[in-house]
N, C-alpha and C. Protein backbone atom coordinates (compact mmCIF):
# COMPACT_ATOMS: atom_id res chain seq x y z
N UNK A 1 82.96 77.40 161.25
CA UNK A 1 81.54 77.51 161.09
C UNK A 1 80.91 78.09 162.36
N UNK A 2 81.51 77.78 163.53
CA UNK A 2 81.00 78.10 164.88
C UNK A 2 81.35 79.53 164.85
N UNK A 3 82.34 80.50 164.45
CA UNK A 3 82.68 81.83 163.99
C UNK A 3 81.68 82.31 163.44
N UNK A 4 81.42 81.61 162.63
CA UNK A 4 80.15 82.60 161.76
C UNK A 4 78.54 82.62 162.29
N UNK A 5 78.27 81.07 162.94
CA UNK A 5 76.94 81.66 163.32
C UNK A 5 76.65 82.31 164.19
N UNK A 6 77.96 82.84 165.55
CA UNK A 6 78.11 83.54 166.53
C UNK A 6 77.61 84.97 166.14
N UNK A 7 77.93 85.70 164.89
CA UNK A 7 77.45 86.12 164.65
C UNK A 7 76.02 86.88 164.29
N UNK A 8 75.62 88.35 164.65
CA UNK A 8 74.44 88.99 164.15
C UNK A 8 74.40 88.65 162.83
N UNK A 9 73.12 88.77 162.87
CA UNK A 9 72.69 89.28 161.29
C UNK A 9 73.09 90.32 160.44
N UNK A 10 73.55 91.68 160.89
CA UNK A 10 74.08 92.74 160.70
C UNK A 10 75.26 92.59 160.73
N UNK A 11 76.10 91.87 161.45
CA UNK A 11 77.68 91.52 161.07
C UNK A 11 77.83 90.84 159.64
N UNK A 12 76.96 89.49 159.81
CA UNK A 12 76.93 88.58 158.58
C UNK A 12 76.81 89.67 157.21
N UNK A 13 75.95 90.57 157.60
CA UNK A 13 75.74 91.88 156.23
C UNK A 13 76.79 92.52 155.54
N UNK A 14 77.66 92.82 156.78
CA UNK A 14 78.49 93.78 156.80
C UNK A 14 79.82 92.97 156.26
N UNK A 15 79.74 92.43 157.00
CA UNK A 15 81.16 90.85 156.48
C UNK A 15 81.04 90.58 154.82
N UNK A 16 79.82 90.36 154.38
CA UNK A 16 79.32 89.64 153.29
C UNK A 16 79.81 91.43 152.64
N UNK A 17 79.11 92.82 153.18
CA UNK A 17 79.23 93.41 151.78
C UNK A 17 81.33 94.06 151.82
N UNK A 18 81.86 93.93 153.00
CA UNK A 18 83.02 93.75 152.61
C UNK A 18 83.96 92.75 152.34
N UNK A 19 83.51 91.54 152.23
CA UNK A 19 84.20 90.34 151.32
C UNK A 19 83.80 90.58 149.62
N UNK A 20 82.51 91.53 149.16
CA UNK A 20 82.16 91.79 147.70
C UNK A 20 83.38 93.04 147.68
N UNK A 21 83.21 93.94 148.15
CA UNK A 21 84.19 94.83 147.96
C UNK A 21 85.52 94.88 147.82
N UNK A 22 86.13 94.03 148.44
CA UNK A 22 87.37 93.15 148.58
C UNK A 22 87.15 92.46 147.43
N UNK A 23 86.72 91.39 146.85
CA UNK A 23 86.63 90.99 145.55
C UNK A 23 86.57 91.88 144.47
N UNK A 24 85.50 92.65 143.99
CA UNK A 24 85.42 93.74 143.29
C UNK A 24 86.86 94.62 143.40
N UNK A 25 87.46 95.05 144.64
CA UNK A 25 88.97 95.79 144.36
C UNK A 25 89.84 94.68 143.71
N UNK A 26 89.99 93.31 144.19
CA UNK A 26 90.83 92.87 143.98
C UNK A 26 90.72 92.14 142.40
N UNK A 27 89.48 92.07 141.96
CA UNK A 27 89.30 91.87 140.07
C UNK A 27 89.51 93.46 139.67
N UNK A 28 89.28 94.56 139.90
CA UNK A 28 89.83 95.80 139.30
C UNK A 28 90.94 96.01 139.06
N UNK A 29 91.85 96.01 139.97
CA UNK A 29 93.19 96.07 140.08
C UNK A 29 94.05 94.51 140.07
N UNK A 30 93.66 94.03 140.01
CA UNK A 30 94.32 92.23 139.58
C UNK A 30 94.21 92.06 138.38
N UNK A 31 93.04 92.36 137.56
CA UNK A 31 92.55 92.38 136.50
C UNK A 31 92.27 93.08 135.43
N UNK A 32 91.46 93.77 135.89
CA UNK A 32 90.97 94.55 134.52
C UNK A 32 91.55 95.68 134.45
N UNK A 33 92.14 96.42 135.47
CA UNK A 33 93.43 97.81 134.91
C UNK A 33 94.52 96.90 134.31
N UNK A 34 95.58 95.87 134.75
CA UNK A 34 95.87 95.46 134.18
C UNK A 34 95.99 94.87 132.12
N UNK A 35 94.64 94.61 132.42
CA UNK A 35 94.15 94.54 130.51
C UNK A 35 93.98 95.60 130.48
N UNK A 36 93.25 96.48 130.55
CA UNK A 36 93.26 98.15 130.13
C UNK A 36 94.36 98.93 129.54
N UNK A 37 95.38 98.39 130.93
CA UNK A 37 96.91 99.21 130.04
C UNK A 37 97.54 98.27 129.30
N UNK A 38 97.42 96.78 128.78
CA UNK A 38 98.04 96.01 127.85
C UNK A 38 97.20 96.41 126.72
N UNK A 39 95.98 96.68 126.40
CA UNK A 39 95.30 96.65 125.36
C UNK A 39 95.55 98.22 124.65
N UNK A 40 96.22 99.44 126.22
CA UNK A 40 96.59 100.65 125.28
C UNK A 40 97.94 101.01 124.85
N UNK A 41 99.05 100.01 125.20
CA UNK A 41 99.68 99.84 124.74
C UNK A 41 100.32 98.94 123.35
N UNK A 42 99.20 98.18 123.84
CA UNK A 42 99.17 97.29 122.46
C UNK A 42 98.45 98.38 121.27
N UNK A 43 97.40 99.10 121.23
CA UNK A 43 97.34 100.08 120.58
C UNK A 43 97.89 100.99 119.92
N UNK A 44 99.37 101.42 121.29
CA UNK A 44 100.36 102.15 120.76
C UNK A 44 101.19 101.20 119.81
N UNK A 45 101.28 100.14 119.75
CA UNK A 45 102.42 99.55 119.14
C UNK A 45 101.87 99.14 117.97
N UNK A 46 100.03 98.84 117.78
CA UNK A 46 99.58 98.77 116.41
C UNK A 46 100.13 100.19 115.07
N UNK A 47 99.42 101.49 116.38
CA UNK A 47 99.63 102.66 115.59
C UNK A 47 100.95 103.31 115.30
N UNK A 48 102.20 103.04 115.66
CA UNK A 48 103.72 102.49 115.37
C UNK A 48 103.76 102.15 113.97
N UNK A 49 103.48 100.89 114.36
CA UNK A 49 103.18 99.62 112.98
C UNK A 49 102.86 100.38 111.58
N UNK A 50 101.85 100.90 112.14
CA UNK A 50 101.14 101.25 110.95
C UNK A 50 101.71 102.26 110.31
N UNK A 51 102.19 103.39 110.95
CA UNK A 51 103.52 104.29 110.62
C UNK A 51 104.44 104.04 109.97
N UNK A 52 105.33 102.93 110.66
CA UNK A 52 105.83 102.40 110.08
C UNK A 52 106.00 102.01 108.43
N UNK A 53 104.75 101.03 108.66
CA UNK A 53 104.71 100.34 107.33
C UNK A 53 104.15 101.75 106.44
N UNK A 54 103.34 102.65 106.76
CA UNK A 54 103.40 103.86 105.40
C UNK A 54 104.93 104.11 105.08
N UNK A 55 105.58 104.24 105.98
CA UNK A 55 106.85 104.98 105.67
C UNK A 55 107.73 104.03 104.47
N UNK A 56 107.72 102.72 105.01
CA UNK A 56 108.12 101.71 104.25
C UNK A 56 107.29 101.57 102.57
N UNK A 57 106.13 101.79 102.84
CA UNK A 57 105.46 101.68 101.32
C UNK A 57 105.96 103.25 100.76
N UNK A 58 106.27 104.38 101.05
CA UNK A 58 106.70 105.68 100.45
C UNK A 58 107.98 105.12 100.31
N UNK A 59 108.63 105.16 100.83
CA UNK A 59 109.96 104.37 100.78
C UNK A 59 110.21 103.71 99.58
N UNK A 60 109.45 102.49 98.80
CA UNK A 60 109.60 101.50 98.53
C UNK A 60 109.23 101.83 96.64
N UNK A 61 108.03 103.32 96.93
CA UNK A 61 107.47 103.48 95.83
C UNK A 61 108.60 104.68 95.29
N UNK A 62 109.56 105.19 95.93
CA UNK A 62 110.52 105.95 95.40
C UNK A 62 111.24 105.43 95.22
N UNK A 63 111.96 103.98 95.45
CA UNK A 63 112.53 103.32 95.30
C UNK A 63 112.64 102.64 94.05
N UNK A 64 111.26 102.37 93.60
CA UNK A 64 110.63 101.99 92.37
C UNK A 64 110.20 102.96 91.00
N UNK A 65 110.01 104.08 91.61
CA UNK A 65 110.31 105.50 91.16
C UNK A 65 111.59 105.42 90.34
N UNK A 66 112.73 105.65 91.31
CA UNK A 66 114.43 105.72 90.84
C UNK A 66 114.43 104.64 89.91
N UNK A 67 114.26 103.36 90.04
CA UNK A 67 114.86 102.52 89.19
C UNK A 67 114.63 102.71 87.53
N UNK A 68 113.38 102.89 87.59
CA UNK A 68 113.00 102.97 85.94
C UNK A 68 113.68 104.84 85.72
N UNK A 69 114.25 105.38 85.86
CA UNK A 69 115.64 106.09 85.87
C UNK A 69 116.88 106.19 85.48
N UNK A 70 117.09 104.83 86.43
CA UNK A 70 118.16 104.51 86.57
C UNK A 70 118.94 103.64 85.36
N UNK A 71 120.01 104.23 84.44
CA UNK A 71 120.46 103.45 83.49
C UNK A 71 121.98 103.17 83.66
N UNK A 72 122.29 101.95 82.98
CA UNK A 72 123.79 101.71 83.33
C UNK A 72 124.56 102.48 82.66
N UNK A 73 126.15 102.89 83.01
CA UNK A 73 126.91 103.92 82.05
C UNK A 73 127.34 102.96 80.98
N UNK A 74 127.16 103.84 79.85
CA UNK A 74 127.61 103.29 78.75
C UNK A 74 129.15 102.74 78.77
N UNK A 75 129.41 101.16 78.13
CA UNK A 75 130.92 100.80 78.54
C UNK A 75 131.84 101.86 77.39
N UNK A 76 132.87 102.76 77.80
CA UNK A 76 133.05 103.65 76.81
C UNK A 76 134.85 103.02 76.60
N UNK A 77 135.07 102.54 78.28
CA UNK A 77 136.38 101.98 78.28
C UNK A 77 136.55 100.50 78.31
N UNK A 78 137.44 99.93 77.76
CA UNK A 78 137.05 98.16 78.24
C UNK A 78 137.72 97.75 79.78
N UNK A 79 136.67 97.10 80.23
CA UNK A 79 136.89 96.56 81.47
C UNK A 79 138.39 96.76 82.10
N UNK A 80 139.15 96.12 81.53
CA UNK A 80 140.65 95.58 81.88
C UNK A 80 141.41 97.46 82.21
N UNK A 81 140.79 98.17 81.26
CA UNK A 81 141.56 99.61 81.40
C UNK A 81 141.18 99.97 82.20
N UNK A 82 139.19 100.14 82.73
CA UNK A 82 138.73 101.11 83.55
C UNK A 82 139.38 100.43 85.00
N UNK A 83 139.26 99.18 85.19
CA UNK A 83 139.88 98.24 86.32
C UNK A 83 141.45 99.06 86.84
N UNK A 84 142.23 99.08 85.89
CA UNK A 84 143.46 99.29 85.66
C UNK A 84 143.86 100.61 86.31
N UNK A 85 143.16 101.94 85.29
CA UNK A 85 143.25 102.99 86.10
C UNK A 85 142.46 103.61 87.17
N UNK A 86 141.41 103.27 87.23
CA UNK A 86 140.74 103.51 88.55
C UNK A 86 141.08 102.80 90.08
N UNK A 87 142.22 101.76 89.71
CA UNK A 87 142.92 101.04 91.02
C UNK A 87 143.98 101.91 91.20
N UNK A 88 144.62 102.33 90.29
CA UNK A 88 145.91 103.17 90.56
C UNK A 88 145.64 104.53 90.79
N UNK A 89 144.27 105.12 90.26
CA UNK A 89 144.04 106.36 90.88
C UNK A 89 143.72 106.31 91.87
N UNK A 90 142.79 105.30 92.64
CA UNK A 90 142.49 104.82 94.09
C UNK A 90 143.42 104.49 95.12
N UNK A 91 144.59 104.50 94.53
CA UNK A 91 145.39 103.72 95.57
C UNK A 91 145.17 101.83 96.02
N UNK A 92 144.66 101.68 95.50
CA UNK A 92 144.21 99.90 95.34
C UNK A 92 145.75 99.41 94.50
N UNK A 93 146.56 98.54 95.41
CA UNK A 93 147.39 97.97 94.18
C UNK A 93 147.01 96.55 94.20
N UNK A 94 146.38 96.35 92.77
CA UNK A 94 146.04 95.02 92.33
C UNK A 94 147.29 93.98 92.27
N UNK A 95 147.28 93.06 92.93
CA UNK A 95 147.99 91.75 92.62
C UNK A 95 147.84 90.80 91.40
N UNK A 96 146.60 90.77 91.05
CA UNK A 96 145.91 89.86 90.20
C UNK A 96 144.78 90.44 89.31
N UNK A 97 145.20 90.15 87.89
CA UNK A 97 143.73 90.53 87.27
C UNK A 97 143.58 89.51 85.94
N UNK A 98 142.79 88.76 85.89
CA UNK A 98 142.18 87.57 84.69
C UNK A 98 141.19 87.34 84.62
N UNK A 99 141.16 86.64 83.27
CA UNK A 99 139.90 86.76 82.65
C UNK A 99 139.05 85.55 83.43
N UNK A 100 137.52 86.30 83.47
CA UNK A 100 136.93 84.65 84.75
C UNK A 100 136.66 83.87 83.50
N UNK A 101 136.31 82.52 83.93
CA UNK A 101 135.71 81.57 82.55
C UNK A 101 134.01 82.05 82.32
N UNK A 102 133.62 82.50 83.18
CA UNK A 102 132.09 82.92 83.15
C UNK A 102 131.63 84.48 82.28
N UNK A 103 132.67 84.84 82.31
CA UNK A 103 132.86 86.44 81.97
C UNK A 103 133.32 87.07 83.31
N UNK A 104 133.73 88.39 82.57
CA UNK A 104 134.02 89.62 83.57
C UNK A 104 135.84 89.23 83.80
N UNK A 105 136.06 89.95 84.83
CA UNK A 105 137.41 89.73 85.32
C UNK A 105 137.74 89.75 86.60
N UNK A 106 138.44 88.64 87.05
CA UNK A 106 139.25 88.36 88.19
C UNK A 106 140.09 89.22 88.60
N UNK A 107 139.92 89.64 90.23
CA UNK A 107 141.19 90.73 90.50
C UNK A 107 141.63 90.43 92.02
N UNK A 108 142.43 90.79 92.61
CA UNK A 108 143.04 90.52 93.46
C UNK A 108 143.91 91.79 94.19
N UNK A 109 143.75 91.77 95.49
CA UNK A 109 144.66 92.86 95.83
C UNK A 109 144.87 92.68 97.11
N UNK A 110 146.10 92.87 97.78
CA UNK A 110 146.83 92.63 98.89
C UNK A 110 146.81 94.08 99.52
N UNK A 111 146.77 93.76 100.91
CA UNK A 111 147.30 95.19 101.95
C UNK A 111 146.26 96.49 101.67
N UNK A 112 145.29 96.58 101.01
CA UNK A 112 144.82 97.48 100.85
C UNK A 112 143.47 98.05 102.11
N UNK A 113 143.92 99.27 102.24
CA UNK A 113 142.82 99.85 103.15
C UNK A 113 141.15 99.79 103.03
N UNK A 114 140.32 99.92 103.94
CA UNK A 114 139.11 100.10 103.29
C UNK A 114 138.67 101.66 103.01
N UNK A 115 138.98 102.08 103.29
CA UNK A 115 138.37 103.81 102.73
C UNK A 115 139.27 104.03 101.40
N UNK A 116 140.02 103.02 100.70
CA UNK A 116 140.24 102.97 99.52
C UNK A 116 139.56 101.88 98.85
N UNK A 117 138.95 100.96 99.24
CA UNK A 117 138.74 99.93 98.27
C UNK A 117 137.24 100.22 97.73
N UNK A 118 136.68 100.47 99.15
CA UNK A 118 134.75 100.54 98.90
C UNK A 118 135.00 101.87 97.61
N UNK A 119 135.34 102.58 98.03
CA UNK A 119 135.36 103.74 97.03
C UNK A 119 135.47 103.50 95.86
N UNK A 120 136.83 102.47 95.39
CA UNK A 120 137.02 102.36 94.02
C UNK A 120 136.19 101.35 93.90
N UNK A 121 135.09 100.46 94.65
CA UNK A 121 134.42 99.60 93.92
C UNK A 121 132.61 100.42 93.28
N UNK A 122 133.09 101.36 94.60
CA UNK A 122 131.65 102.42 93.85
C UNK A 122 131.57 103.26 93.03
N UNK A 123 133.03 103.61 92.43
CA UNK A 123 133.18 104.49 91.59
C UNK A 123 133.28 103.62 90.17
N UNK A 124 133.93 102.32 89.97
CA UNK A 124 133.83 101.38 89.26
C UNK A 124 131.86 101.11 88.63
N UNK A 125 131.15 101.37 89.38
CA UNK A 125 130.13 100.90 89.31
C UNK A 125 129.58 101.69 88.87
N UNK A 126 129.41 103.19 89.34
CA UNK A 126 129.15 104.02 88.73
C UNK A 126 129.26 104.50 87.58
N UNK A 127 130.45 104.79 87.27
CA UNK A 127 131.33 105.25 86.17
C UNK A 127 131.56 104.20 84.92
N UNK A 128 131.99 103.08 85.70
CA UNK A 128 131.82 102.05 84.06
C UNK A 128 131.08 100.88 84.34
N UNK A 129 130.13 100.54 85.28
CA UNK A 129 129.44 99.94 85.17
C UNK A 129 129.19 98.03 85.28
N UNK A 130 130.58 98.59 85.76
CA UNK A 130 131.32 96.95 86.53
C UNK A 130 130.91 96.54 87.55
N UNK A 131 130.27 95.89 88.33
CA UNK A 131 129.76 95.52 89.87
C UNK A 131 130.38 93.85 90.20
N UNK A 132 130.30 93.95 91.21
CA UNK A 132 131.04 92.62 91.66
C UNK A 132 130.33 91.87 91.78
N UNK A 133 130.04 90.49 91.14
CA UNK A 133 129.64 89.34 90.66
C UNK A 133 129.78 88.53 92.44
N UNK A 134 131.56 88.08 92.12
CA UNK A 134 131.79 87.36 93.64
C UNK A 134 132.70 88.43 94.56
N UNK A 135 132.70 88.83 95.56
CA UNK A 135 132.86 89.78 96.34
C UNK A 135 133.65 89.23 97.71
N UNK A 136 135.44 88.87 97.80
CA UNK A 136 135.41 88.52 99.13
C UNK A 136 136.20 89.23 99.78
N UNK A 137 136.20 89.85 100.69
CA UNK A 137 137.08 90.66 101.25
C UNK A 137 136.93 90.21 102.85
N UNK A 138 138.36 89.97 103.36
CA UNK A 138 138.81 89.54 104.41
C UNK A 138 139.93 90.40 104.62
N UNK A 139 139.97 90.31 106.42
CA UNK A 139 141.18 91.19 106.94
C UNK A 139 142.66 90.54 106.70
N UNK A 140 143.85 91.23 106.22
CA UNK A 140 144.83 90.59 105.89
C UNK A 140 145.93 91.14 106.63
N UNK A 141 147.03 90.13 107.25
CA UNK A 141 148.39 89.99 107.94
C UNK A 141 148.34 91.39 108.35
N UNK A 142 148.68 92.26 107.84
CA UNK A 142 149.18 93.98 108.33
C UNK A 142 148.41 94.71 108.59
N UNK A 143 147.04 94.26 108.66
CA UNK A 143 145.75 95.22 108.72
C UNK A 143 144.97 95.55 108.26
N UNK A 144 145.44 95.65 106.82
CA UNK A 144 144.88 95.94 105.51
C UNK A 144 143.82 94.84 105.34
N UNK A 145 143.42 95.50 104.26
CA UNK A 145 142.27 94.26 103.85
C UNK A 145 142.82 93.67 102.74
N UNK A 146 142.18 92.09 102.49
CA UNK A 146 142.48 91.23 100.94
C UNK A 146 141.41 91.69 100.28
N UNK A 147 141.54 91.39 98.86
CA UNK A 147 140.20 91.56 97.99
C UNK A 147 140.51 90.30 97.16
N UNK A 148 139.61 89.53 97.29
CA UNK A 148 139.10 88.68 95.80
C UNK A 148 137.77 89.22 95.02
N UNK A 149 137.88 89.50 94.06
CA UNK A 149 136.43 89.56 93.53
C UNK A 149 137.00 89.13 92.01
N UNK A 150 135.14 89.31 91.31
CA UNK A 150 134.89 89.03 89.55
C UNK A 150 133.84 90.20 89.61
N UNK A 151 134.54 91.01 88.72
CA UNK A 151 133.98 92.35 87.98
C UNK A 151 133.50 91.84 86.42
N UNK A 152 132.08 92.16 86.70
CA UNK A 152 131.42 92.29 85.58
C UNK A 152 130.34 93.53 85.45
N UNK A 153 129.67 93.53 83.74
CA UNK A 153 128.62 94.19 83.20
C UNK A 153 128.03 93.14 83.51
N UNK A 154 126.59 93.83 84.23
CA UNK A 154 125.62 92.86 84.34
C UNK A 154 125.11 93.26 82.30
């Protein structure tokens, strides 16, 4: 306190208008640039968003588009045959194939690769209209993959 009243009047002025200035820099730059660039980045990430989500609603309405399109292939072969030769044209050798109690059919296959199996399960689907109900495929002993699944017509 003895510091300060030692002081002129004109110091006390001068002190006082650079302790405002010093405040004033230090809420500008402590503060409010701070929010300035969160609020224009947050901006950028609304107008993202919003991009986004158009792309997703075009997306979604072609999506919805295709389906009413989209029809299943007529079953022309029965299950058990199209199963049959489309594994052996694939290279898939089935271990197992029975009837499930629910419908469709049980199949099974040992050692088989995957750039043979996905294939014959999409060409299955395509073509006759079989899709896999239960779907398990795990890596097996030699590398290969196992397949359990149940092929059905929905």
């Amino acid at each position: 306190m003895r510091w300060w009243n030692e002081r002129s009047g004109r110091e006390k002025a001068l002190l006082g208008v650079m302790a405002a200035a010093l405040a004033a820099f230090g809420l500008w730059y402590g503060l409010y640039a701070p929010l300035l660039a969160a609020r224009e980045r947050a901006l950028e990430r609304h107008e993202a968003a919003l991009q986004t989500q158009a792309e997703v609603g075009r997306a979604v309405a072609r999506i919805k588009a295709l389906q009413g399109r989209v029809t299943a292939p007529a079953p022309s072969v029965a299950p058990e045959e199209a199963i049959a030769a489309t594994a052996a044209a694939a290279g898939v050798p089935l271990s197992r194939t029975e009837p499930d109690p629910e419908g469709g059919l049980r199949v099974a296959a040992d050692a088989v690769s995957a750039t043979a199996l996905f294939p014959w399960l999409g060409r299955l689907q395509r073509e006759h209209g079989l899709a896999a109900r239960h779907l398990t495929v795990v890596k097996g002993e030699g590398g290969g993959l196992r397949l359990d699944a149940t092929l059905a017509r929905p």
